[in-house]
Protein backbone atom coordinates (compact mmCIF):
# COMPACT_ATOMS: atom_id res chain seq x y z
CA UNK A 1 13.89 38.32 27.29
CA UNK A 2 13.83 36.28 30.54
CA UNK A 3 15.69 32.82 30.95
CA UNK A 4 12.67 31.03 30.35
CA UNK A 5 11.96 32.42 27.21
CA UNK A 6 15.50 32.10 26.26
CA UNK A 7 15.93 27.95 27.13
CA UNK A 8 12.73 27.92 24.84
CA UNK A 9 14.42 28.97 21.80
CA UNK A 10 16.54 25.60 22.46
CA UNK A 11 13.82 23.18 23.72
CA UNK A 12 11.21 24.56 21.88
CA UNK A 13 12.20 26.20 18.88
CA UNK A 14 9.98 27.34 15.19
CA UNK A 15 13.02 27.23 13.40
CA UNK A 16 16.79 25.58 13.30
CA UNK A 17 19.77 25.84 11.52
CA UNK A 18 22.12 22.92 11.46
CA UNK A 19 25.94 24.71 10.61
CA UNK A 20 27.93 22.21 9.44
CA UNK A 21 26.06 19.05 8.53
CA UNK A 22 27.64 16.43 7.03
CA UNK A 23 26.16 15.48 3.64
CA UNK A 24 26.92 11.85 4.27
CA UNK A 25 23.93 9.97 5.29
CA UNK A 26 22.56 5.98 6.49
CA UNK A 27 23.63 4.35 9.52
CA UNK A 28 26.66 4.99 11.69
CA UNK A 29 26.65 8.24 10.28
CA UNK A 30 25.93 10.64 13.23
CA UNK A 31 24.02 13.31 10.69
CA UNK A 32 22.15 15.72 12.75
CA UNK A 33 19.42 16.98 9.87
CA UNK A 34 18.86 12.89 9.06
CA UNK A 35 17.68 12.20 12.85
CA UNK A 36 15.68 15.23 12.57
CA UNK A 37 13.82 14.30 10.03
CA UNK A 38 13.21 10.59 11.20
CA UNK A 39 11.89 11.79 14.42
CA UNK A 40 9.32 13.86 12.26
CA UNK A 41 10.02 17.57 13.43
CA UNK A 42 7.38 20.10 11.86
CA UNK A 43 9.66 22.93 12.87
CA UNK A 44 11.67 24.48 9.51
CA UNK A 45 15.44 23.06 9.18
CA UNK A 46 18.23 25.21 7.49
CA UNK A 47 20.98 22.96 6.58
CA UNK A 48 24.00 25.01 6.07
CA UNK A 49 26.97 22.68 4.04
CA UNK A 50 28.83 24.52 1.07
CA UNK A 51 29.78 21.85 -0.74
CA UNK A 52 26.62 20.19 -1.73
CA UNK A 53 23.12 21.67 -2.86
CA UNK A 54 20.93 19.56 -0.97
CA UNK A 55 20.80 16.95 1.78
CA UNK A 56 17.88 14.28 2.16
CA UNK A 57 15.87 16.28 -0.13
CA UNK A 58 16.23 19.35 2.11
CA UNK A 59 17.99 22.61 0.10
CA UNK A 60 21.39 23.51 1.63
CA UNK A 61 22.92 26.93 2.38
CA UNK A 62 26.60 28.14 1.92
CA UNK A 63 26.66 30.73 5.02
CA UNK A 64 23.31 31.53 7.93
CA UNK A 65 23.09 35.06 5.82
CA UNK A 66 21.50 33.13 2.81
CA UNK A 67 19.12 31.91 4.94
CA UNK A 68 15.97 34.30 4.48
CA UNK A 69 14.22 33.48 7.34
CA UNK A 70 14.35 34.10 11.18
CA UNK A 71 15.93 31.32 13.02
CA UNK A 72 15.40 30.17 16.48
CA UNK A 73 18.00 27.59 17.24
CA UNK A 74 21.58 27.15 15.68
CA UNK A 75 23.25 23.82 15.83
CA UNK A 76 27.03 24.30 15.00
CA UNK A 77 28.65 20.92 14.31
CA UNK A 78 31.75 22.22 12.88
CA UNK A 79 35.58 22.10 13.56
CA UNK A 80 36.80 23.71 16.96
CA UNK A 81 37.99 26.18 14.91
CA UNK A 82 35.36 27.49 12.90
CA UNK A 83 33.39 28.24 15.95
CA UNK A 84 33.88 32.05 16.63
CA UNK A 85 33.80 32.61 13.37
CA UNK A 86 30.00 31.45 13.45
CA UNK A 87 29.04 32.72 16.45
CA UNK A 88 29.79 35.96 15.13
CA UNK A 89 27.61 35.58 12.31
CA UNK A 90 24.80 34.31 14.64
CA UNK A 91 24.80 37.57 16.62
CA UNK A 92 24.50 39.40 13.26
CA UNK A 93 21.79 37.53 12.09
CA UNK A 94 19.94 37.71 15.58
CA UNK A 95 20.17 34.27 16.37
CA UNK A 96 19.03 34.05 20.00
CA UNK A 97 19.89 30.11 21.02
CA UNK A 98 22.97 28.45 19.83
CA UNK A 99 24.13 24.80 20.75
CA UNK A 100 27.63 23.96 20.19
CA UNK A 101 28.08 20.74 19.66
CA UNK A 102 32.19 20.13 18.99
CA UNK A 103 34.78 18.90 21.63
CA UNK A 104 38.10 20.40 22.31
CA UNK A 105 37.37 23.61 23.93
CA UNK A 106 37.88 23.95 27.86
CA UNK A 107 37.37 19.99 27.72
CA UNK A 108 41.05 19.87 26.06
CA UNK A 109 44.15 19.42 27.31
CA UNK A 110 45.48 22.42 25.50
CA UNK A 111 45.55 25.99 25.70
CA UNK A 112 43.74 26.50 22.65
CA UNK A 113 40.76 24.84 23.05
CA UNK A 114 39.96 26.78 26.91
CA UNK A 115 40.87 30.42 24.96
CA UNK A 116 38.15 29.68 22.39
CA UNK A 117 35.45 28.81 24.66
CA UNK A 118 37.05 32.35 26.64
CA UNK A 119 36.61 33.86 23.36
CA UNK A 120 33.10 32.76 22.52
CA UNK A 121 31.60 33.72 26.10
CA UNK A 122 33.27 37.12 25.14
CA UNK A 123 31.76 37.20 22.22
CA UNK A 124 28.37 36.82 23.39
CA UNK A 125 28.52 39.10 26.32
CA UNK A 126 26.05 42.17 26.10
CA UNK A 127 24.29 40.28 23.28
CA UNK A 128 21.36 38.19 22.98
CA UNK A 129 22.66 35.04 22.24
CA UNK A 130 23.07 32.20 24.67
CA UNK A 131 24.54 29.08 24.40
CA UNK A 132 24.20 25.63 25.14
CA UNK A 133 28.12 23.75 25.55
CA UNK A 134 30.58 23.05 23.87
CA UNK A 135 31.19 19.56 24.03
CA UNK A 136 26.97 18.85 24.04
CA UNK A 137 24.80 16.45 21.86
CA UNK A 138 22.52 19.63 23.01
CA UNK A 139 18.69 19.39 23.52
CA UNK A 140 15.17 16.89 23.03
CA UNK A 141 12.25 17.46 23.36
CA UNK A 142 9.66 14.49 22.29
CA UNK A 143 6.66 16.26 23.17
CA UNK A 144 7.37 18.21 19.10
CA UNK A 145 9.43 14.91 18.01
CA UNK A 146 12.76 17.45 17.94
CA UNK A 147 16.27 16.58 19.17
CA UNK A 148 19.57 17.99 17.98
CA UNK A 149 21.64 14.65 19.24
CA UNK A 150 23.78 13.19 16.71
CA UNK A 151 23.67 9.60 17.23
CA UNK A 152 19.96 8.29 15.96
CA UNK A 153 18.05 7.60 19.51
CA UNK A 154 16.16 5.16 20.83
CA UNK A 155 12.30 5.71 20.85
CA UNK A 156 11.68 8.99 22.46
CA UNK A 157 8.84 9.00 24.83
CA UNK A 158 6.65 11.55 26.02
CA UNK A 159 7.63 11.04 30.14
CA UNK A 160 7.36 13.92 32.74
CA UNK A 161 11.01 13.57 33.49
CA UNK A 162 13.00 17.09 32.56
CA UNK A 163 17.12 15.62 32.49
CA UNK A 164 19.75 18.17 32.78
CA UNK A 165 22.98 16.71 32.19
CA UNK A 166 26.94 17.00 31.62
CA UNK A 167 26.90 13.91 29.32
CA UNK A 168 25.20 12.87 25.94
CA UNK A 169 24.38 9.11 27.51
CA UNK A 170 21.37 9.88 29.46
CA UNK A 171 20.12 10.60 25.97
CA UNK A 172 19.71 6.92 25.27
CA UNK A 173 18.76 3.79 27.58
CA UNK A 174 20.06 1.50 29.74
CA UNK A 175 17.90 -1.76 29.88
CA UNK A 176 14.74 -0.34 31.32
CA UNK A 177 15.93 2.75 32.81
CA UNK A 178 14.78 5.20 30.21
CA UNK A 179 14.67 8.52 31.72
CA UNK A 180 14.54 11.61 28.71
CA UNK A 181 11.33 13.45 28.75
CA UNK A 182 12.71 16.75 28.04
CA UNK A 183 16.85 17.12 27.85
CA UNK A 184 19.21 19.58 27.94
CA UNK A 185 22.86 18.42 27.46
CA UNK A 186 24.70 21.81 28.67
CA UNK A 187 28.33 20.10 28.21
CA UNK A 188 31.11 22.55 29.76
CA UNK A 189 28.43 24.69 30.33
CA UNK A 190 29.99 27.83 28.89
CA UNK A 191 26.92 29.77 29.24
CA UNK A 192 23.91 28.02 30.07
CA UNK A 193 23.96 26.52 33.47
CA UNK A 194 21.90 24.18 35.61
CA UNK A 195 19.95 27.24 37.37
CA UNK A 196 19.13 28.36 34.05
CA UNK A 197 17.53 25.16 32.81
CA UNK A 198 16.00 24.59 36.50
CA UNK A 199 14.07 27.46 35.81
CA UNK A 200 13.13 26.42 32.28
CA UNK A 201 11.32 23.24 34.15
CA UNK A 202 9.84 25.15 37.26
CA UNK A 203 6.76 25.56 35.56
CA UNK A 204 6.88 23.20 32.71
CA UNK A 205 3.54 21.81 32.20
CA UNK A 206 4.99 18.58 30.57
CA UNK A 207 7.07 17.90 33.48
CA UNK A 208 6.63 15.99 37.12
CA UNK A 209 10.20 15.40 38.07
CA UNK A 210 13.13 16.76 37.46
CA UNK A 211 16.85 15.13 37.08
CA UNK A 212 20.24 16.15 36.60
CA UNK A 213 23.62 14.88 36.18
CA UNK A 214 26.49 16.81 38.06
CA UNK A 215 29.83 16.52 37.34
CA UNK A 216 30.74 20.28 38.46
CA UNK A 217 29.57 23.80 38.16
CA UNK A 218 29.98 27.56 38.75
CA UNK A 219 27.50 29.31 40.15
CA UNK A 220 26.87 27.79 43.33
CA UNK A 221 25.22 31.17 45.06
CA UNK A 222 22.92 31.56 42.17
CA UNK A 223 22.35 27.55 41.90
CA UNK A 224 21.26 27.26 45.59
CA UNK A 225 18.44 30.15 45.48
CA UNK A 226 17.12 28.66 42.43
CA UNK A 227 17.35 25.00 43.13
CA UNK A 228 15.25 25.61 46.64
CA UNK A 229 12.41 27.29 45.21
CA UNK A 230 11.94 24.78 42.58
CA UNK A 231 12.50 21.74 44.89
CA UNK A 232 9.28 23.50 46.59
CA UNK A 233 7.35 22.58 43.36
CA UNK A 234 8.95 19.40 41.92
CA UNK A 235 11.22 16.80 43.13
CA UNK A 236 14.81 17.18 41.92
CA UNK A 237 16.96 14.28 41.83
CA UNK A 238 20.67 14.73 41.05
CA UNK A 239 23.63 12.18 40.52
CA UNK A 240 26.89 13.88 41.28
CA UNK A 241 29.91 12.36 39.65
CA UNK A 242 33.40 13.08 40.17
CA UNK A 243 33.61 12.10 43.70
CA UNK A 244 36.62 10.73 44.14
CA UNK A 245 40.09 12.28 43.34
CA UNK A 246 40.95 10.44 40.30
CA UNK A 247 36.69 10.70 39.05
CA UNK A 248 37.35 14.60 39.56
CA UNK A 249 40.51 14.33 37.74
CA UNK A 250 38.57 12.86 34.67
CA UNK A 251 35.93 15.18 35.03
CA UNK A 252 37.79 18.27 34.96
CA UNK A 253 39.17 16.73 31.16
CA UNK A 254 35.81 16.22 30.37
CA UNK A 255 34.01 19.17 30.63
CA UNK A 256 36.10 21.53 32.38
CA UNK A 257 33.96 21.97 35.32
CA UNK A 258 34.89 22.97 38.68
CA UNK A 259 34.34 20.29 40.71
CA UNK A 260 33.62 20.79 44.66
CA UNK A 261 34.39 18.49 47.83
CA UNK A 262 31.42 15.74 48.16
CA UNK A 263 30.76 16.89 51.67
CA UNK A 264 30.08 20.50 50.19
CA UNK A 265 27.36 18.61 47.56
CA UNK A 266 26.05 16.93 50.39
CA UNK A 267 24.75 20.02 51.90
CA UNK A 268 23.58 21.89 49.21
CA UNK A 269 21.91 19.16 47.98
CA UNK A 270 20.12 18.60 51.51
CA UNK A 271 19.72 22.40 52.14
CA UNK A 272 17.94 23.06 48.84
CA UNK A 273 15.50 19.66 49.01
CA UNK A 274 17.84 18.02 46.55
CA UNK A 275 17.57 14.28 46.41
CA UNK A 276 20.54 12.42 45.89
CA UNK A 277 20.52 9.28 44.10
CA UNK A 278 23.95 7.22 43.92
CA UNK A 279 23.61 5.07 40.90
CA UNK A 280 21.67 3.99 37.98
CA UNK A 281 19.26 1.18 39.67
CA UNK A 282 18.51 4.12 42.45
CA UNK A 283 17.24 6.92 39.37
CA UNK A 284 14.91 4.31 37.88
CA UNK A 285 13.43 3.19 41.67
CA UNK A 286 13.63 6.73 42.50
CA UNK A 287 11.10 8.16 39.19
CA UNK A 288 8.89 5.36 40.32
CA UNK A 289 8.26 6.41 43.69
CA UNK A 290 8.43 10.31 42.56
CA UNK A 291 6.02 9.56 39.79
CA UNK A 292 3.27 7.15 41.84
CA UNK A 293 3.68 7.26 45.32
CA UNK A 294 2.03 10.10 47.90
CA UNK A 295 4.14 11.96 50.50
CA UNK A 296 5.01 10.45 53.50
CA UNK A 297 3.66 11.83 56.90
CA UNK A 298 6.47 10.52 58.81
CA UNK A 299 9.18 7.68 58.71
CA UNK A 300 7.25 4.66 59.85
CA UNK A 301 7.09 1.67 57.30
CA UNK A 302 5.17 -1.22 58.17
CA UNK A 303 6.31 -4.62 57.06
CA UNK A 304 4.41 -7.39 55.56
CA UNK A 305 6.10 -10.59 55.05
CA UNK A 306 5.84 -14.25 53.89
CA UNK A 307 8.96 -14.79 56.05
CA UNK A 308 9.80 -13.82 59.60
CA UNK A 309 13.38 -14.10 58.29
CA UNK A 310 12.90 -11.62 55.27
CA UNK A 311 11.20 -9.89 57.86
CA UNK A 312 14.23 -9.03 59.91
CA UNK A 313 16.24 -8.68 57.20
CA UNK A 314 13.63 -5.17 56.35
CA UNK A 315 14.31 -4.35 59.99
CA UNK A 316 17.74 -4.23 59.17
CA UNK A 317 17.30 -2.31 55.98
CA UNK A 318 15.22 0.61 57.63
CA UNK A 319 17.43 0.79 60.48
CA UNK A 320 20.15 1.45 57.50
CA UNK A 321 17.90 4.04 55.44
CA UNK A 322 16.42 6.04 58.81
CA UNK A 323 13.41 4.66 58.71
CA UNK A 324 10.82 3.99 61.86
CA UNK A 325 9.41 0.32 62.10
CA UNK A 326 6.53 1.62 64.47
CA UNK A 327 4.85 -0.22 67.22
CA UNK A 328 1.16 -1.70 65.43
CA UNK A 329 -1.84 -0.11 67.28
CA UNK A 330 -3.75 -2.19 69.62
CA UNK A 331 -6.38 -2.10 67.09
CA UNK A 332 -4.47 -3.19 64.18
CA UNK A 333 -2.92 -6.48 66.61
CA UNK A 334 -6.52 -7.39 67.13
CA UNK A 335 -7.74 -7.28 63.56
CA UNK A 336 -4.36 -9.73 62.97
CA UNK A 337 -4.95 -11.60 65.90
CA UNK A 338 -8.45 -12.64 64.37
CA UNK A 339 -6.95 -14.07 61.04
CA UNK A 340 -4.15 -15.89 62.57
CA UNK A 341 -3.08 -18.82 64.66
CA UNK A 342 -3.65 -17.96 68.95
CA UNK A 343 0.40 -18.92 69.10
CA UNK A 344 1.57 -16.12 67.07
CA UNK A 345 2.88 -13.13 68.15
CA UNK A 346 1.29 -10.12 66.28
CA UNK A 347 4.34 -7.61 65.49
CA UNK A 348 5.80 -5.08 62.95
CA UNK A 349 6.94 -6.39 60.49
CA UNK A 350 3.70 -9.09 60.17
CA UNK A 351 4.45 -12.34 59.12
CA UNK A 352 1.26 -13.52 57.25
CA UNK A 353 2.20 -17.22 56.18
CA UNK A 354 1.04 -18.43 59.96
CA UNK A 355 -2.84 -17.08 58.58
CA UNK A 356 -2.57 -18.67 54.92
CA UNK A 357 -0.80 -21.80 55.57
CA UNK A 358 -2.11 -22.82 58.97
CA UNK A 359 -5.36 -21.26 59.03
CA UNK A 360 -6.17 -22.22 55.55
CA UNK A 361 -7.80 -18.76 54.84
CA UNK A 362 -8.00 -17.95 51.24
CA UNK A 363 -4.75 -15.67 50.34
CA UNK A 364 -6.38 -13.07 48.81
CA UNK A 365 -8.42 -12.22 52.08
CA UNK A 366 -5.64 -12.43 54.36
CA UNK A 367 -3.55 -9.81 52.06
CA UNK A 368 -6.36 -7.22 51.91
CA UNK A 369 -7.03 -7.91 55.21
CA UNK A 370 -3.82 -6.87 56.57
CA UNK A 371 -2.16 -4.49 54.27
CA UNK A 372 -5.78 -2.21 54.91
CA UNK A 373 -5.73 -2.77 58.79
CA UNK A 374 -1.81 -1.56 58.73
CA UNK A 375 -2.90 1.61 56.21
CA UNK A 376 -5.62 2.20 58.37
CA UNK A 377 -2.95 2.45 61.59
CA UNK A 378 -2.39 5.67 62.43
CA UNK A 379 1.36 5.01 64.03
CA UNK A 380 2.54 3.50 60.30
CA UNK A 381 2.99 6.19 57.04
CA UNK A 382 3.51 3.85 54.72
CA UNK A 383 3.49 -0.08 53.62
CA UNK A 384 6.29 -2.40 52.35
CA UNK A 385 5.27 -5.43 51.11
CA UNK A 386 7.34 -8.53 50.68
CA UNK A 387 4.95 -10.95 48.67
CA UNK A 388 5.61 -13.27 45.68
CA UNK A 389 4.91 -12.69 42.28
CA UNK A 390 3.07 -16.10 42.38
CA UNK A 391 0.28 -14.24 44.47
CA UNK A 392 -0.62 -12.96 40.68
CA UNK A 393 -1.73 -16.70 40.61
CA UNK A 394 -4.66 -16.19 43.06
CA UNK A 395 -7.93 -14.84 41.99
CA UNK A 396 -8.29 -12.25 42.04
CA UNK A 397 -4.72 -11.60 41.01
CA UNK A 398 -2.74 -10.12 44.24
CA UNK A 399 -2.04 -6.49 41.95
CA UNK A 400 -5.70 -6.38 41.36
CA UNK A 401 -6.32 -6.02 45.51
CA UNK A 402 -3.09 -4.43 45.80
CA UNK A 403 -4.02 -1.55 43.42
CA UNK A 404 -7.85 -1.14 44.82
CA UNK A 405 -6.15 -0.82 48.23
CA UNK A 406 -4.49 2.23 46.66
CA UNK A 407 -7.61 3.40 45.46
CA UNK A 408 -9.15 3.79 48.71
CA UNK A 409 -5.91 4.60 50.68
CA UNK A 410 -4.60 7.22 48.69
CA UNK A 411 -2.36 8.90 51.29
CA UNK A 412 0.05 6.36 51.89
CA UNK A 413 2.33 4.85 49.79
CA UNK A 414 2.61 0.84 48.87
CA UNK A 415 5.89 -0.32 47.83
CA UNK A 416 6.17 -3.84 47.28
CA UNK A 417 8.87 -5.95 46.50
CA UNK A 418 8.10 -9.17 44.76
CA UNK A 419 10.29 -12.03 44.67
CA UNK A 420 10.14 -14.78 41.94
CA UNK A 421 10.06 -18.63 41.68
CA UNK A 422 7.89 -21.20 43.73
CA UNK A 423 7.25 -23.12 40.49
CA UNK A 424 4.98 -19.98 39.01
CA UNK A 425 6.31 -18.49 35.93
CA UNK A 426 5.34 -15.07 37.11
CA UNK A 427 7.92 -12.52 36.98
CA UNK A 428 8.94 -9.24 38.52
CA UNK A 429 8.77 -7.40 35.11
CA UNK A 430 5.28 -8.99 34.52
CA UNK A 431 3.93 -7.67 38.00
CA UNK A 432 5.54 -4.05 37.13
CA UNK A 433 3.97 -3.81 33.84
CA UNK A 434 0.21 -4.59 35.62
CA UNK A 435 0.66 -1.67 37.88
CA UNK A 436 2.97 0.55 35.70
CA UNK A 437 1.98 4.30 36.50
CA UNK A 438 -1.10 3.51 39.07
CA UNK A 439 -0.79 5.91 41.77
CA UNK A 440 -0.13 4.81 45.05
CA UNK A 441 2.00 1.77 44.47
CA UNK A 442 5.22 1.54 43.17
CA UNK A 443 7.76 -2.33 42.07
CA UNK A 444 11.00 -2.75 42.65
CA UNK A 445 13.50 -5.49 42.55
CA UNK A 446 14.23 -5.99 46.32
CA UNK A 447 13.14 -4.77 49.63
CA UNK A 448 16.49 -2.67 50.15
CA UNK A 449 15.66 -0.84 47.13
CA UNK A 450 12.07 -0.21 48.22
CA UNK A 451 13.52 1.14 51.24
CA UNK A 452 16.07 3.33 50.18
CA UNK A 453 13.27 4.25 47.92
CA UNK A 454 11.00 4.81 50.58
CA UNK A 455 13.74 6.96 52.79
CA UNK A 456 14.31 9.37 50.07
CA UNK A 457 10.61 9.98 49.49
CA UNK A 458 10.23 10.55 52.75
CA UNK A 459 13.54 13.38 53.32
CA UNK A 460 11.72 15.11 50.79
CA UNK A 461 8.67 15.26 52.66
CA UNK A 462 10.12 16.17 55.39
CA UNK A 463 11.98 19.08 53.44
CA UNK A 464 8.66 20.08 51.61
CA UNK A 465 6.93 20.08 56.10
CA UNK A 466 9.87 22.32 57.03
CA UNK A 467 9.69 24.86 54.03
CA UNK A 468 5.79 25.25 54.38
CA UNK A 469 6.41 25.74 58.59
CA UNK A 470 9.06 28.19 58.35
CA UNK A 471 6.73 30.22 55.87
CA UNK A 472 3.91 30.29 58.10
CA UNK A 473 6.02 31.47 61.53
């Protein structure tokens, strides 16, 4: 069986068998088979407890050999312990996919808990079962309602994001970053690695983008060759953790990884078309642009502004994030020099309030106006716009032009940064959810954030350019 048939038996699996459910039930208490059920999984579930007959309605099992019935996925939720001692009967019953789901293994700060993980990766060698952990709330997978995490979650959507992480968190939310698609929580990472699942989403249909959180690993060879050819088919974002000494220090108690020198996750992540991403407010700006903007061409933003100040300010922000603020054509100046006052000068970035305010022309015109003349340039590769929220005010309402501009410019990206107040009760949020998934513009919070946004779209461009040249010398 291949790796990709083997991540399905955890992602996707018929069948499970939850080892060591607790029989106690309601809220606060973490039962596996309970969230399960909630989430309305049409897979069979084993519950395996041998002190009580039944849980939630569901008939429990003493030991995995009563179970008449082939299984597909084994969640063990059971003390350190206990462990091999399952594992063993796994492998006798054929159980292919196994997530381990207790702490205290090479996560501990003693010598027993590192020579039972040694002892269960022994255990499994030659054999068909792989395993997911320890020290993992495991897998989810919305798109069959199915997640093995203990805590109840928040609302699982069906997004194209596949997450592969080193910590149980990115299975919930923070405010409106909501990332989980499809998750794999590989913990220590015993067995199952990050190439492994990377291969898993290569070809997934139900998935766009990929992330992961890093806090170490072992395989870097094997890592590398993988990560490159899928970064050829979908963008890969990764958050690396454990930068600094004492971060590393904590990481190595958390999962036991082996945690490398930033500089060395620098380049591999820039040699294999990885995109970094440094914090939260970067992954959710990032999955926009990944998820609704086009490639970039080149590096060349141009700027449209209600303020020649904010206007500078962007200069300084693409000088910052590598980015090109291009000369304007002469044919682009002209088409600005028609809507605006004879004393302006006509540069990149374009300060529009001079043809609204003095010129009296009606807003809406002068935005489509000049946002299509500076998509039409060939020197600029993509658009930032600094424009209020209160433009939603206008009619039509600014997103409205904003998003047919898309429509008929679909090769360059729009990212546009609203700002709010000016007596309108129009917010950022509102303006988001109006063009929420429309291809070929993207919200966010503040112009640096569009920016960085903007440079890391277009590195991976630029890494996709390279790849497809050096094929074809």
């Amino acid at each position: 069986m291949d790796i990709v048939e083997q991540v399905k038996l955890f992602i996707e699996p018929r069948s499970v068998a939850l080892v060591g459910v607790s029989s106690r039930t309601g809220q606060h208490a973490f039962n596996i088979l309970e969230n399960i059920l909630n989430l309305g999984y049409q897979g069979e579930v084993y519950p395996v407890n041998p002190r009580v007959s039944n849980i939630l309605g569901k008939k429990t099992y003493s030991t995995l050999g009563e179970i008449d019935a082939d299984i597909d996925l084994a969640v063990v939720a059971t003390p350190r312990g206990q462990v091999p001692d399952i594992i063993e009967e796994c492998i006798r019953k054929g159980i292919r996919a196994v997530v381990i789901v207790g702490q205290g293994f090479a996560d501990a700060e003693d010598e027993v808990g590192k020579k039972l993980q040694e002892k269960i990766m022994k255990m499994i060698r030659n054999t068909e079962t792989r395993i997911i952990g320890p020290n993992t709330v495991g897998v989810a997978n919305p798109f069959i309602d199915f997640s093995t995490c203990f805590a109840k979650q928040p609302e699982m959507k069906r997004l194209p994001i596949g997450v592969i992480c080193q910590t149980g968190m990115f299975f919930g939310s923070f405010h409106d970053l909501n990332l989980l698609g499809k998750g794999i929580d590989i913990g220590n990472a015993c067995d199952l690695d990050f190439a492994d699942c990377l291969e898993y989403f290569e070809n997934d249909r139900d998935t766009k983008i990929i992330f992961m959180h890093i806090e170490g690993m072992k395989n870097g060879r094997r890592f590398m060759e993988v990560a490159k050819r899928v970064a050829r088919k979908k963008p890969i974002l990764a958050l690396k953790t454990g930068i600094s000494p004492r971060a590393a220090k904590a990481a190595q108690s958390h999962t036991g990884s082996i945690i490398g020198k930033n500089e060395i996750s620098e380049a591999v992540f820039k040699q294999c078309g990885i995109i970094r991403v440094s914090d939260f407010d970067e992954i959710g700006d990032l999955i926009k642009v990944f998820s609704c903007l086009p490639l970039m061409k080149g590096r060349s933003v141009g700027i449209i502004s209600l303020s020649g100040g904010i206007g500078l300010m962007a200069i300084d922000g693409c000088e910052e994030y590598r980015l090109n603020v291009a000369e304007l054509s002469p044919k682009t100046k002209e088409k600005m020099v028609d809507i605006s006052p004879e004393w302006l000068a006509i540069n990149n970035p374009v300060d529009i309030w001079p043809a609204m305010g003095i010129s009296k022309r009606p807003f809406g015109d002068v935005l489509r106006t000049t946002i299509e003349s500076i998509l039409d340039d060939k020197n600029m590769d993509a658009v930032l716009l600094i424009v209020g929220a209160w433009f939603e005010s206008i009619s039509p309402p600014f997103s409205e032009i904003a998003l047919g501009i898309a429509d008929k410019f679909k090769d360059k990206p729009i990212a546009w940064a609203p700002y709010e107040g000016w007596l309108y009760n129009i917010t950022v949020r509102d303006i988001e959810e109006k063009v929420k998934e429309h291809e070929g513009v993207a919200v966010f919070s503040s112009p640096k954030r569009a920016l960085r946004a903007l440079s890391k779209l277009a590195d991976y461009s630029g890494f996709l350019r390279e790849d497809k040249n050096r094929n074809e010398v």
